[in-house]
Protein backbone atom coordinates (compact mmCIF):
# COMPACT_ATOMS: atom_id res chain seq x y z
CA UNK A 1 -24.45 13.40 32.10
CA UNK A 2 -25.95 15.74 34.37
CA UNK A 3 -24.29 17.98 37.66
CA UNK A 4 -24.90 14.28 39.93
CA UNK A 5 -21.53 12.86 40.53
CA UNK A 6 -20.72 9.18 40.34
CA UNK A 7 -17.58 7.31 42.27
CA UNK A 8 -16.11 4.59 40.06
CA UNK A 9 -14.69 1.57 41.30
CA UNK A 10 -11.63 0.10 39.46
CA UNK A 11 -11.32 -3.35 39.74
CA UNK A 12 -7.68 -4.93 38.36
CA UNK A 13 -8.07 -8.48 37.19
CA UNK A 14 -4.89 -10.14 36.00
CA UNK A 15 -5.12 -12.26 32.67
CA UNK A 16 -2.56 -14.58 31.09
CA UNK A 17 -1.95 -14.08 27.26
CA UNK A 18 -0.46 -16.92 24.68
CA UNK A 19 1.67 -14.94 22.47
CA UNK A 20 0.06 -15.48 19.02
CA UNK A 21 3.06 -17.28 17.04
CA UNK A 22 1.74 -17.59 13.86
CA UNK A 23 -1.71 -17.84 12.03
CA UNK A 24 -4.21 -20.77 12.73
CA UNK A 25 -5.10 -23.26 10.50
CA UNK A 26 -8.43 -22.64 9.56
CA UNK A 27 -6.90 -18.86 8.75
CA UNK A 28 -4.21 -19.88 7.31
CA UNK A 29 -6.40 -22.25 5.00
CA UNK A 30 -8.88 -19.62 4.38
CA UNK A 31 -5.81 -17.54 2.91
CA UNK A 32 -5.21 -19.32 0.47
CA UNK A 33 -8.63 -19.83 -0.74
CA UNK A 34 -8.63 -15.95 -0.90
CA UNK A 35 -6.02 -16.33 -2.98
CA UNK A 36 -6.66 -19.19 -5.64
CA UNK A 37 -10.15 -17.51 -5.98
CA UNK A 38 -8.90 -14.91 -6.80
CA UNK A 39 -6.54 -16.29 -9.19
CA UNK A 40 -8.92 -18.45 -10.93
CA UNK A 41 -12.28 -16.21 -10.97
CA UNK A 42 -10.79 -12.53 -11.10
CA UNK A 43 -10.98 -12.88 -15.17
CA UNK A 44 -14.81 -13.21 -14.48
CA UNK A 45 -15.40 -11.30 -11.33
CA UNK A 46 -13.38 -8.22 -13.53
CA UNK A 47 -14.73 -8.50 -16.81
CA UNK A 48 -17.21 -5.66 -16.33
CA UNK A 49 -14.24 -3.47 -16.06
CA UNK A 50 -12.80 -1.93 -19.63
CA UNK A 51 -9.33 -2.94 -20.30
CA UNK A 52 -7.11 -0.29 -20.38
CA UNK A 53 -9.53 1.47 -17.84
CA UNK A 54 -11.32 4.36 -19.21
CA UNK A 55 -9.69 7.73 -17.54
CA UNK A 56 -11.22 11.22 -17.45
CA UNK A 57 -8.68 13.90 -17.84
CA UNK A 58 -6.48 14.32 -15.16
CA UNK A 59 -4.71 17.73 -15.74
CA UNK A 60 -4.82 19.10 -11.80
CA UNK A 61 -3.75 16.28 -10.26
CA UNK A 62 -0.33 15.42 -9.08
CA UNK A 63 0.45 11.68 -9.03
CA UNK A 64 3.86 9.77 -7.23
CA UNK A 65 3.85 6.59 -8.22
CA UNK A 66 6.82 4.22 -7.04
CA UNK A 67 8.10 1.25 -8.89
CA UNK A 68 7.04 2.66 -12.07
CA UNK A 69 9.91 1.95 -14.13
CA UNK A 70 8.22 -1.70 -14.57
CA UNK A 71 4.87 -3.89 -14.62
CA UNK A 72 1.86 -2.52 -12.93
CA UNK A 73 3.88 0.55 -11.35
CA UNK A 74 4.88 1.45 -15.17
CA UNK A 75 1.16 0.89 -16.64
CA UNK A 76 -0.36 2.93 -13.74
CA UNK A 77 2.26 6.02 -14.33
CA UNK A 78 1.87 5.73 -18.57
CA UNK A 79 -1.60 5.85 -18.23
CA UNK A 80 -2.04 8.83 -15.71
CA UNK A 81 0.23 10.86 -17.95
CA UNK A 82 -1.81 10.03 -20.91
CA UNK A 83 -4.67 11.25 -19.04
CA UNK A 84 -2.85 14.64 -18.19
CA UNK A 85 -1.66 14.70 -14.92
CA UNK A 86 1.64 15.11 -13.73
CA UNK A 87 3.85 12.20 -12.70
CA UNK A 88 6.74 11.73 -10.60
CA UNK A 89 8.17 8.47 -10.72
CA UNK A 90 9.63 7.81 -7.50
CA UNK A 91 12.40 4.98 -8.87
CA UNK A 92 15.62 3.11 -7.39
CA UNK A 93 16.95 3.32 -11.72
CA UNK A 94 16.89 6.40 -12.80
CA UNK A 95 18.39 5.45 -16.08
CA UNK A 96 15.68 3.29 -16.72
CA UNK A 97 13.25 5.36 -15.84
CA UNK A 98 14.95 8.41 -17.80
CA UNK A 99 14.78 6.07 -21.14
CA UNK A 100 10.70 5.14 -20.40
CA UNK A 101 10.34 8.98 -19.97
CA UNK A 102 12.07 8.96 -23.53
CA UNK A 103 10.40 6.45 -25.16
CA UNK A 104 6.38 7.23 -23.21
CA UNK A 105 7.44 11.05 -25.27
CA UNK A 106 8.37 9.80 -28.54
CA UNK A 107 5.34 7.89 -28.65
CA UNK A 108 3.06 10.69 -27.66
CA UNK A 109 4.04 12.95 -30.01
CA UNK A 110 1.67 14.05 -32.28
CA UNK A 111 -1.08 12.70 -30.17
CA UNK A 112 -0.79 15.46 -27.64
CA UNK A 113 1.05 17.55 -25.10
CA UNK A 114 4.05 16.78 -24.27
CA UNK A 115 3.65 14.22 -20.95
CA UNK A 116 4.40 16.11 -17.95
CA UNK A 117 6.92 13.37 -16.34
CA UNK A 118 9.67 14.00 -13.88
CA UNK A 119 12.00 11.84 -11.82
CA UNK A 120 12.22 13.89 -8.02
CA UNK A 121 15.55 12.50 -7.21
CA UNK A 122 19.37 13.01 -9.08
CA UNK A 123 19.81 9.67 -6.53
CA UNK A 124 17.58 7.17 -5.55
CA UNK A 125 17.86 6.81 -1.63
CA UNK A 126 18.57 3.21 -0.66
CA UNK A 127 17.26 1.18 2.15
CA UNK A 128 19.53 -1.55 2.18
CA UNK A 129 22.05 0.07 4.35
CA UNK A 130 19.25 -0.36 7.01
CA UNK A 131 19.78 -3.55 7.10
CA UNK A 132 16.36 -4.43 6.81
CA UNK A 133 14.76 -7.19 5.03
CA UNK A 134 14.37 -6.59 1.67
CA UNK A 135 10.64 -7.43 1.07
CA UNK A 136 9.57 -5.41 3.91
CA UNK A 137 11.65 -2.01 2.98
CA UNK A 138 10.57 -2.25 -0.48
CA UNK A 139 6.69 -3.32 0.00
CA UNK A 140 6.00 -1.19 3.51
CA UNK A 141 8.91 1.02 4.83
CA UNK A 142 9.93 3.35 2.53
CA UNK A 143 6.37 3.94 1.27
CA UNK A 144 5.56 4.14 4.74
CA UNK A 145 8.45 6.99 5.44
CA UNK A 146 7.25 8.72 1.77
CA UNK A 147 3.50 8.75 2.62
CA UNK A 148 3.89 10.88 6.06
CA UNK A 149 6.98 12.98 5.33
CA UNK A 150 4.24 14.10 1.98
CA UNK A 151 1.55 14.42 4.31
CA UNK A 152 1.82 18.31 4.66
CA UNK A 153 2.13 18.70 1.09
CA UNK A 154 -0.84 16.46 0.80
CA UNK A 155 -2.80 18.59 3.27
CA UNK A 156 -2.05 21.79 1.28
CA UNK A 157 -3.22 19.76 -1.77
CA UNK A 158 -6.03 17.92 -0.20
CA UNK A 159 -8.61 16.66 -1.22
CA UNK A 160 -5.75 13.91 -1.80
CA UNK A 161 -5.12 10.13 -1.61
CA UNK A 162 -2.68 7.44 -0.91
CA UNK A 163 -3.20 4.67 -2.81
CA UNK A 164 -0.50 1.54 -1.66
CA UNK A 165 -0.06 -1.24 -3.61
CA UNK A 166 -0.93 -4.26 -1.84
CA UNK A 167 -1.61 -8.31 -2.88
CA UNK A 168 -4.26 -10.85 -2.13
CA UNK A 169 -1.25 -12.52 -0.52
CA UNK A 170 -1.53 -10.57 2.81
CA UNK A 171 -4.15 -12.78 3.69
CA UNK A 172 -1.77 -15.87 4.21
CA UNK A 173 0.84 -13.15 5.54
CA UNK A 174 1.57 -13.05 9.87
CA UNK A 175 3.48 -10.01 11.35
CA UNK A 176 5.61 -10.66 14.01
CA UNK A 177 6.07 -7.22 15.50
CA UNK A 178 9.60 -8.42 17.61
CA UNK A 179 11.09 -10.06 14.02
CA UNK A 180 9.83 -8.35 11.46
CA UNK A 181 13.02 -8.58 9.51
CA UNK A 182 12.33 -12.54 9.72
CA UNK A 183 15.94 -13.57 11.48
CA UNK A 184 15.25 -14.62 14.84
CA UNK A 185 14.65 -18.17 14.17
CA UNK A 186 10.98 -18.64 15.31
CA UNK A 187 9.82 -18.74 11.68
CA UNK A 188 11.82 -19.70 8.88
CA UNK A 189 12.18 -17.40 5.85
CA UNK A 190 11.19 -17.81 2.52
CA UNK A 191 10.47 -15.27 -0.32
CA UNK A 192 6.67 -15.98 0.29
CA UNK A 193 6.58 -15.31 3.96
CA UNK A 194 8.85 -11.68 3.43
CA UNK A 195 6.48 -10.81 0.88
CA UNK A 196 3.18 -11.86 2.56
CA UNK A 197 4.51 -10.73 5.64
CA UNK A 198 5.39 -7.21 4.40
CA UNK A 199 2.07 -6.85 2.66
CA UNK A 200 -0.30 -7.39 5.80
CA UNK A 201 2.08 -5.13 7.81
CA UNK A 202 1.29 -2.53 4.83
CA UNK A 203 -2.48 -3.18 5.44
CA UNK A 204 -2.38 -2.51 9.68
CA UNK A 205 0.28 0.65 9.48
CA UNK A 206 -2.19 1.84 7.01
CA UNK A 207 -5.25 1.09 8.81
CA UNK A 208 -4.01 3.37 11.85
CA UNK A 209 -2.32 5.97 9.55
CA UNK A 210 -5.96 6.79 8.03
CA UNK A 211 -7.15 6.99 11.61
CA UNK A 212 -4.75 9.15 12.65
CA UNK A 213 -5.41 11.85 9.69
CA UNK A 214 -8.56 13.79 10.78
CA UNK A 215 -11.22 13.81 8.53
CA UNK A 216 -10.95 18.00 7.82
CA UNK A 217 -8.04 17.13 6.34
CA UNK A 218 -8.77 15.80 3.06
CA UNK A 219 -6.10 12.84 2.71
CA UNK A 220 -8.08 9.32 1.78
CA UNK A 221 -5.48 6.72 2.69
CA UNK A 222 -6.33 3.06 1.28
CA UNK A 223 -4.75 -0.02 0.19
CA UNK A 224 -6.04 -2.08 -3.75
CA UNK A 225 -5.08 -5.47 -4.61
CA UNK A 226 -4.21 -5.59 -8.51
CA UNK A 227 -5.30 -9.54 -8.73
CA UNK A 228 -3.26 -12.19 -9.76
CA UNK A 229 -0.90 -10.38 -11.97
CA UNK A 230 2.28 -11.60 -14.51
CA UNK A 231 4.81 -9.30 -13.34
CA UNK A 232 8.67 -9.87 -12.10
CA UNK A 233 7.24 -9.87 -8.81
CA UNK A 234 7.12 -13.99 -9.24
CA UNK A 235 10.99 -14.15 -9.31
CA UNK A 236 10.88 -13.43 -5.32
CA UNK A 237 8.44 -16.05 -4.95
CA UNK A 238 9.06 -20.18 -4.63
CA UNK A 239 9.95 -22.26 -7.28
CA UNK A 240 6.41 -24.19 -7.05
CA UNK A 241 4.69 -20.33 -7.60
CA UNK A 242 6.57 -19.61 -10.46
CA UNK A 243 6.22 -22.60 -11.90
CA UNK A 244 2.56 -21.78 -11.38
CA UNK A 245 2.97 -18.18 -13.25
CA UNK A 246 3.68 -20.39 -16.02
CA UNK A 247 1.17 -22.77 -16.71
CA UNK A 248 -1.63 -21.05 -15.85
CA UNK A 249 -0.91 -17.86 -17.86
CA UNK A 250 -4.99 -17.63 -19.21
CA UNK A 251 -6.09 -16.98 -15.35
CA UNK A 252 -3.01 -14.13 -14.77
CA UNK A 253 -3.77 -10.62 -15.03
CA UNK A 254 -1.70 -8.64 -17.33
CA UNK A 255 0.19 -5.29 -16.16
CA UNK A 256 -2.65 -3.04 -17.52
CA UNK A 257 -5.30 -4.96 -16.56
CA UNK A 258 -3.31 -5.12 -13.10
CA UNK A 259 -3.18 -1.41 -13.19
CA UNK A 260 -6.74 -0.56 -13.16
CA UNK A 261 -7.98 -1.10 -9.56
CA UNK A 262 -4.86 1.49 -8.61
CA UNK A 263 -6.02 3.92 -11.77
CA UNK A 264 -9.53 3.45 -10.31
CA UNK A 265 -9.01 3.72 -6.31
CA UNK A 266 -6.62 7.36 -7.32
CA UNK A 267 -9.11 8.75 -9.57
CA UNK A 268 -12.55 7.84 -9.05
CA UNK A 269 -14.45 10.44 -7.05
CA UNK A 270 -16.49 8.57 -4.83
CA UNK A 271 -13.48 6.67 -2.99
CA UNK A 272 -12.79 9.64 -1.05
CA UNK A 273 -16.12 9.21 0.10
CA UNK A 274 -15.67 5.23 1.23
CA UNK A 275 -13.15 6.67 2.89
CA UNK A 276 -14.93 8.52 4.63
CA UNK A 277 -17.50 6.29 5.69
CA UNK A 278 -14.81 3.77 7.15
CA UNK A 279 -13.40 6.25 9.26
CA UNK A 280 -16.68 7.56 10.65
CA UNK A 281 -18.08 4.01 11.45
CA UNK A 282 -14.41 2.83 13.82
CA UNK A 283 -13.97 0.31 11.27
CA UNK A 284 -10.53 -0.69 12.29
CA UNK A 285 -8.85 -1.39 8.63
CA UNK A 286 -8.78 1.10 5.89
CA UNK A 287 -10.28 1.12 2.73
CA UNK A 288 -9.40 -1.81 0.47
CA UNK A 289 -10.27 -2.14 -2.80
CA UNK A 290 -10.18 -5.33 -4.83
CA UNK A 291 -9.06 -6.79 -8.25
CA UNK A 292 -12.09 -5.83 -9.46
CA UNK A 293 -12.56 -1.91 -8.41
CA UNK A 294 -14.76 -2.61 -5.45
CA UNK A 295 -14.17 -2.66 -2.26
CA UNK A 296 -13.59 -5.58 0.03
CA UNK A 297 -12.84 -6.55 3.24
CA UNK A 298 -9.22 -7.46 4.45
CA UNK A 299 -8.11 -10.32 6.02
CA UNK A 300 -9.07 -11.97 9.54
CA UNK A 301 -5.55 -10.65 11.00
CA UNK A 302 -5.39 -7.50 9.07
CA UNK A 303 -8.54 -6.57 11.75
CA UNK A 304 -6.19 -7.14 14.79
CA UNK A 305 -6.13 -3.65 16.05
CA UNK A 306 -3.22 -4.53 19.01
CA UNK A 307 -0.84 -6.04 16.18
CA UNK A 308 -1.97 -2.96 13.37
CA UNK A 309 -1.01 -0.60 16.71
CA UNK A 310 2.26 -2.06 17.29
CA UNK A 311 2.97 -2.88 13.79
CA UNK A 312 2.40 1.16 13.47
CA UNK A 313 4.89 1.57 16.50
CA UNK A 314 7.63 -0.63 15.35
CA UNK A 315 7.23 0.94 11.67
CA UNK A 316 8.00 4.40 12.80
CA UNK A 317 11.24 3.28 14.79
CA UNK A 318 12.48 1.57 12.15
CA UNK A 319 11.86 4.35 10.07
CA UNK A 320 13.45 7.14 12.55
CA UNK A 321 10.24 8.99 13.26
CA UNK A 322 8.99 9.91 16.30
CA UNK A 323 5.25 7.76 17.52
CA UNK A 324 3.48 11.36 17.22
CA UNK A 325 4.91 12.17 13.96
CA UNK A 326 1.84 12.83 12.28
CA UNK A 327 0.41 14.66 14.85
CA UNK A 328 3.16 17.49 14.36
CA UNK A 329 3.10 17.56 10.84
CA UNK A 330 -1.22 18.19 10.38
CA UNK A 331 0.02 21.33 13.27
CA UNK A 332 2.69 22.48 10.99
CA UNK A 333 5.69 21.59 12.82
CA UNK A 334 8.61 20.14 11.79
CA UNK A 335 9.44 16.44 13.04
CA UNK A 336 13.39 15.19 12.74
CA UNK A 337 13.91 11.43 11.20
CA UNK A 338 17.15 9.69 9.93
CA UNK A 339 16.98 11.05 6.68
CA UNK A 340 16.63 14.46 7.47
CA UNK A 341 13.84 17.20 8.63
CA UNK A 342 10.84 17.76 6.93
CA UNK A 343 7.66 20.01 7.37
């Protein structure tokens, strides 16, 4: 800059704002074509990609993997223990899960090691007393809540990722950050707008999240799409969807092949480096990969930075963190939420 001086003038110019009340037509209809493109063409767009994905072994790593007592969240923990690596299947059935544990070492005997499986919790913690909707605890808080109270741990293990779970269907999904539980009356609620509202709100907390992690750190945060995928996940959805599930059951994904952009996006080496790249070039959503293990850009809204900044504001409240969480934890310090203190 030089030792001149300057004097700035600040001029204030007041601007009216229409509060954005839902998405526009022409994004609403691009959506959609995201997603029946997807459905119909991720058979082809995929079909370089082996099916069960080909895993190297995995014996250092450390893997959490949540709804993995069923469908994709089941394949993507079998497989990683397969491959070595230690899973914790973060459940709400422990039974369940307890019996698959059973079952995944029965049939593994002989083959080789024992799996290296373990539930974390005598308990599953439950949401529901929150009283928030159910789409959006499941889909975005509590893996929101799991991903930063891990972060130290993370750190300590880095170089680590965070690989969420997210759908095609965000693109057709709007986040309202003043109703995000859906019940003010402005919008009605469906199954399809919880769920495709709780996925996009996944994709913006998660887009300032891997901002907010400096780079020296080592934790690659990103969010993969499985495709079009025959999983209980339809029973949430309308009628006319499921109906869909089952006539078109040649152009659905099954679990495994559902499970490989997740395998891929945890394991493969150069992600962390995509990563990377994303964070060093401001690009304001994090890393997304696709159906078909390569990366792809989110939707119009998921790149609204002012609705992915509140979106990461309301998130934490609901959650009972404080907004500079994060901050504490990558210093070592403890922060104090509902459930308890961690650090």
């Amino acid at each position: 800059m030089g030792s001149s001086s300057t004097t700035a003038t600040t001029t204030t110019t007041t601007t009216t704002t229409t509060e954005k009340k839902g998405l526009g037509w022409m994004e609403w209809l691009r959506g959609w074509f995201y997603v029946i493109y997807e459905m119909l063409f991720q058979r082809i767009t995929a079909s370089h990609i082996p099916n069960p994905l080909d895993l190297s072994p995995l014996p250092d790593l450390t893997c959490i993997v949540t709804g993995s007592t069923s469908g994709i969240g089941l394949e993507i923990a079998r497989q990683l223990a397969e491959s070595g690596a230690h899973v914790v299947m973060a459940v709400r059935n422990p039974k369940a899960a307890h019996d698959l544990i059973q079952k995944w070492q029965n049939e593994w005997s002989g083959i080789g090691a024992p799996l290296n499986v373990e539930l974390p919790y005598s308990e599953p913690q439950r949401f529901s007393k929150d009283g928030y909707e159910e789409h959006m605890q499941v889909n975005h808080l509590a893996p929101a809540l799991l991903s930063i109270l891990l972060l130290p741990s993370l750190i300590r293990g880095s170089p680590s990722r965070i690989v969420n779970m997210n759908s095609i269907m965000h693109a057709v999904g709007f986040v309202d950050t003043e109703d995000m539980n859906v019940i003010s009356g402005k919008r009605k609620y469906t199954s399809l707008v919880g769920y495709s509202s709780s996925k996009l709100a996944q994709v913006m907390f998660n887009s300032i999240f891997h901002k907010r992690i400096p780079a020296e750190a080592g934790v690659s945060v990103m969010c993969v799409s499985p495709g079009i995928v025959q999983t209980n996940v339809a029973r949430d959805l309308p009628k006319i969807v499921q109906a869909a599930y089952h006539l078109i059951p040649y152009f659905l994904f099954s679990a495994q092949e559902g499970s490989r952009s997740a395998l891929f996006a945890a394991t493969d080496p150069q992600v962390p480096e995509y990563c990377g790249v994303l964070k060093a070039d401001e690009w304001p959503v994090c890393a997304y990969i696709s159906h078909d293990c390569r990366p792809m850009n989110a939707s119009e809204e998921a790149h609204n930075v002012a609705t992915s900044q509140m979106v990461w504001v309301k998130t934490l409240e609901m959650i009972g963190l404080p907004l500079d969480a994060v901050e504490k934890l990558i210093e070592g310090e403890q922060v104090q939420c509902r459930y308890g203190v961690d650090g």
